[in-house]
N, C-alpha and C. Protein backbone atom coordinates (compact mmCIF):
# COMPACT_ATOMS: atom_id res chain seq x y z
N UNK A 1 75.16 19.02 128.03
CA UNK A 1 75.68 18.67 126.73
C UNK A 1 77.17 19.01 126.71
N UNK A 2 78.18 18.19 126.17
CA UNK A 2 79.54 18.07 125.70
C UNK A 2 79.63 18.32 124.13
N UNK A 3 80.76 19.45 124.02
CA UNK A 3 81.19 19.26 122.93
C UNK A 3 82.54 18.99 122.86
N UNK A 4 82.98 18.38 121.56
CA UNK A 4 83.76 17.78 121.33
C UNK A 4 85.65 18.38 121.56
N UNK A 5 85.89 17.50 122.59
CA UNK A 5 87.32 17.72 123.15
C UNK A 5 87.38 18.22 124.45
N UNK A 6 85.96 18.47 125.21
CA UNK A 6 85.82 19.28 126.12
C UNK A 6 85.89 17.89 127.66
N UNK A 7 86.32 18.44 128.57
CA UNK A 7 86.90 17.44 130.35
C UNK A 7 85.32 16.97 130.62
N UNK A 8 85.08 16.02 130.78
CA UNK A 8 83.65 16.16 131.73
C UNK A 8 84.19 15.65 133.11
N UNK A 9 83.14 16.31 133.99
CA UNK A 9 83.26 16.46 135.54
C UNK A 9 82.84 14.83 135.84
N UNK A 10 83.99 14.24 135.71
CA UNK A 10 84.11 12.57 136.43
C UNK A 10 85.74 12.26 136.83
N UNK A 11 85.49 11.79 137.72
CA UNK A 11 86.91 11.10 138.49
C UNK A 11 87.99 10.86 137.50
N UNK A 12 88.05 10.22 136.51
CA UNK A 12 89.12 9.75 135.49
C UNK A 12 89.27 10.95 134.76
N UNK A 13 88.79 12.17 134.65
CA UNK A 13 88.69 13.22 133.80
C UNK A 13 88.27 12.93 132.04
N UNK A 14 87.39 12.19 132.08
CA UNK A 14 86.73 11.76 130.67
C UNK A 14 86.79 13.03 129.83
N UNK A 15 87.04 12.73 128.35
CA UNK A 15 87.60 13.71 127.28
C UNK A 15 85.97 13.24 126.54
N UNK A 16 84.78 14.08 126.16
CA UNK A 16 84.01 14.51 124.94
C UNK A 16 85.21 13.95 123.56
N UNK A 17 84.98 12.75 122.76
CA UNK A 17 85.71 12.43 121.56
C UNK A 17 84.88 11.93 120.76
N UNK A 18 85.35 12.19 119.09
CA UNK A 18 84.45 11.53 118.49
C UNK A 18 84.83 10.48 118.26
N UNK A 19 84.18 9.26 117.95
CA UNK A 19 84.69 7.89 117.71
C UNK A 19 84.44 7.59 116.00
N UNK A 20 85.14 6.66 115.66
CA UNK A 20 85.21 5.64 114.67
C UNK A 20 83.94 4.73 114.85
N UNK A 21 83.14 4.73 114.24
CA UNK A 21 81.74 3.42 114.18
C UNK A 21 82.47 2.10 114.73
N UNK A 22 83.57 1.66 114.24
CA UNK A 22 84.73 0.37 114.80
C UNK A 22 84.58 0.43 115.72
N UNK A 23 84.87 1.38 116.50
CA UNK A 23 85.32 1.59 117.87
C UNK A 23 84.31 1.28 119.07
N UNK A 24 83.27 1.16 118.43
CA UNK A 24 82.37 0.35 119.38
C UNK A 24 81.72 -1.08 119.32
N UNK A 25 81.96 -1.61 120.59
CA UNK A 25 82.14 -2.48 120.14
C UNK A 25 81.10 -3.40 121.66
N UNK A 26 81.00 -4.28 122.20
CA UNK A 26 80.85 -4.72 123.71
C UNK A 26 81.65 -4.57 124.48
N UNK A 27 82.56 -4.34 124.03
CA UNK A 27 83.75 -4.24 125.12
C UNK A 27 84.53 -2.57 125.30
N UNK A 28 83.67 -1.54 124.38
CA UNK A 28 84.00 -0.64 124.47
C UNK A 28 83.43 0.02 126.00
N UNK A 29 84.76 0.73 126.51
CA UNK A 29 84.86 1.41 128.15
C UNK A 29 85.00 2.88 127.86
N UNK A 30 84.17 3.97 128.19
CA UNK A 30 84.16 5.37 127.97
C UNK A 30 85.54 5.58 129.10
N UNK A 31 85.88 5.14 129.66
CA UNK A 31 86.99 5.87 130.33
C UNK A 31 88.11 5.48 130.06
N UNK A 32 87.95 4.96 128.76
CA UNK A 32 89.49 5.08 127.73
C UNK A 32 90.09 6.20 127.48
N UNK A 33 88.64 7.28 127.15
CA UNK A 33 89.13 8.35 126.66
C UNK A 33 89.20 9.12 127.77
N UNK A 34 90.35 9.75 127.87
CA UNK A 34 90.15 10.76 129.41
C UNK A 34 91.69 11.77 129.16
N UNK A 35 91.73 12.56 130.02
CA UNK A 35 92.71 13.86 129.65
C UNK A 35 94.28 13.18 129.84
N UNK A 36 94.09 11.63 129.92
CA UNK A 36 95.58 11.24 129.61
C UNK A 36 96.06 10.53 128.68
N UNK A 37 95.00 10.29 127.61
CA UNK A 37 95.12 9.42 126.44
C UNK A 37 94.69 10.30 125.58
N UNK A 38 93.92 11.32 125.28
CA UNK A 38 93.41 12.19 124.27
C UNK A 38 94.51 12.81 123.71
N UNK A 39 95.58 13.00 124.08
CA UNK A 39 96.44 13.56 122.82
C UNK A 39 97.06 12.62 122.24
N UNK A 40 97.92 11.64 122.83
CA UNK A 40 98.11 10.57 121.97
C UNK A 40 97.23 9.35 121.01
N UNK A 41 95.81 10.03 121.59
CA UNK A 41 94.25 9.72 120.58
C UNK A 41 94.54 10.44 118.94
N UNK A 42 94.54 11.98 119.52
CA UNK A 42 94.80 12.65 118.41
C UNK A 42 95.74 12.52 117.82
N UNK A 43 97.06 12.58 118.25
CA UNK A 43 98.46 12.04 117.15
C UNK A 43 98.46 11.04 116.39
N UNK A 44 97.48 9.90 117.07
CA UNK A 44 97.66 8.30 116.07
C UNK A 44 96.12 9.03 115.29
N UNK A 45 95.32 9.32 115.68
CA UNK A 45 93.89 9.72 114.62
C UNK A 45 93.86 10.45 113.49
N UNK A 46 94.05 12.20 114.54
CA UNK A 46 94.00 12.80 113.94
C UNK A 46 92.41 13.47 114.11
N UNK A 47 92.24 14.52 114.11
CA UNK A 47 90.74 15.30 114.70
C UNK A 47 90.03 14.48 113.73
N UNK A 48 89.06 13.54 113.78
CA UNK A 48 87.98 12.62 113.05
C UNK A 48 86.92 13.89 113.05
N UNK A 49 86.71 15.05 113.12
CA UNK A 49 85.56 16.05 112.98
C UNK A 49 86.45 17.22 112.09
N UNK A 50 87.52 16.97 111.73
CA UNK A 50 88.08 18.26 111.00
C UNK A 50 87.28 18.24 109.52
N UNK A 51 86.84 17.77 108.73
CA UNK A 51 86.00 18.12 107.78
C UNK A 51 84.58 17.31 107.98
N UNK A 52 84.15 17.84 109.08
CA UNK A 52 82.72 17.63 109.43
C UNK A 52 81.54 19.07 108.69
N UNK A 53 82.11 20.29 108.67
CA UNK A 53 81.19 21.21 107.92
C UNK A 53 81.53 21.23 106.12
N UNK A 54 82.57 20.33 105.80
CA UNK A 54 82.73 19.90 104.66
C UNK A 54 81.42 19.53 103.66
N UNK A 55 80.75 17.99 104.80
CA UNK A 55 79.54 17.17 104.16
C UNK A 55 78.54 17.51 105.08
N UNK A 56 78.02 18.79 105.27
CA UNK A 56 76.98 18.38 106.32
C UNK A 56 76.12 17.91 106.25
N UNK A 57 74.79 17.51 107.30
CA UNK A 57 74.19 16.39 107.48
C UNK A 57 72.86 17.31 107.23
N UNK A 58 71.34 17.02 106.99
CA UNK A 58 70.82 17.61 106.84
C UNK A 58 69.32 17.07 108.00
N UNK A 59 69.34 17.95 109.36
CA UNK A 59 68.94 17.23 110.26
C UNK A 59 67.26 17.03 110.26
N UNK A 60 66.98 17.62 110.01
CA UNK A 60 65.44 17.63 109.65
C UNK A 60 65.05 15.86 108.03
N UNK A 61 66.20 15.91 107.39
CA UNK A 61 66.08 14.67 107.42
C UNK A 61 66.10 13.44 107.67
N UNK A 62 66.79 13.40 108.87
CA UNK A 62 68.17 13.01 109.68
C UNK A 62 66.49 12.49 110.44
N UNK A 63 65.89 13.06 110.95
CA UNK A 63 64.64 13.15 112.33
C UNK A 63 63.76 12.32 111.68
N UNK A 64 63.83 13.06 110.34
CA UNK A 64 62.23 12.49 109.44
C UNK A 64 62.31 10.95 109.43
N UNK A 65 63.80 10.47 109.38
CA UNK A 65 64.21 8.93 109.02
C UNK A 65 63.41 8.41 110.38
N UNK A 66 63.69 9.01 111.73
CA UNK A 66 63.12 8.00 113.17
C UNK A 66 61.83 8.08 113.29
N UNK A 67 60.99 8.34 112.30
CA UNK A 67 59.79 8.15 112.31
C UNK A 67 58.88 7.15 112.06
């Protein structure tokens, strides 16, 4: 498991990011994000998880829904 902002062990040095729902797409390529685009990710973004414990999610309902 990756958390968020963290290198994973692959050739391009892939960056753990959170995405925009937009952002996927068919043509979306995970090795966009990698340790040479992630800060200029963050300067045009901006951390997309900085008020994530703001609204939290409530996961046990979250589960109950894939039933």
């Amino acid at each position: 498991m990756a958390s968020i902002y963290s290198l994973r062990p692959r050739p391009n040095l892939g960056v753990s990011t959170p995405l925009d729902w937009n952002e996927l797409s068919d043509s979306f390529d995970m090795n966009e994000y990698n340790y040479f685009t992630i800060l200029p990710r963050l300067a045009e973004k901006g951390d997309l998880w900085k008020n994530i414990l703001q609204d939290p999610m409530d996961l046990k309902t979250v589960l109950n829904g894939l039933r």
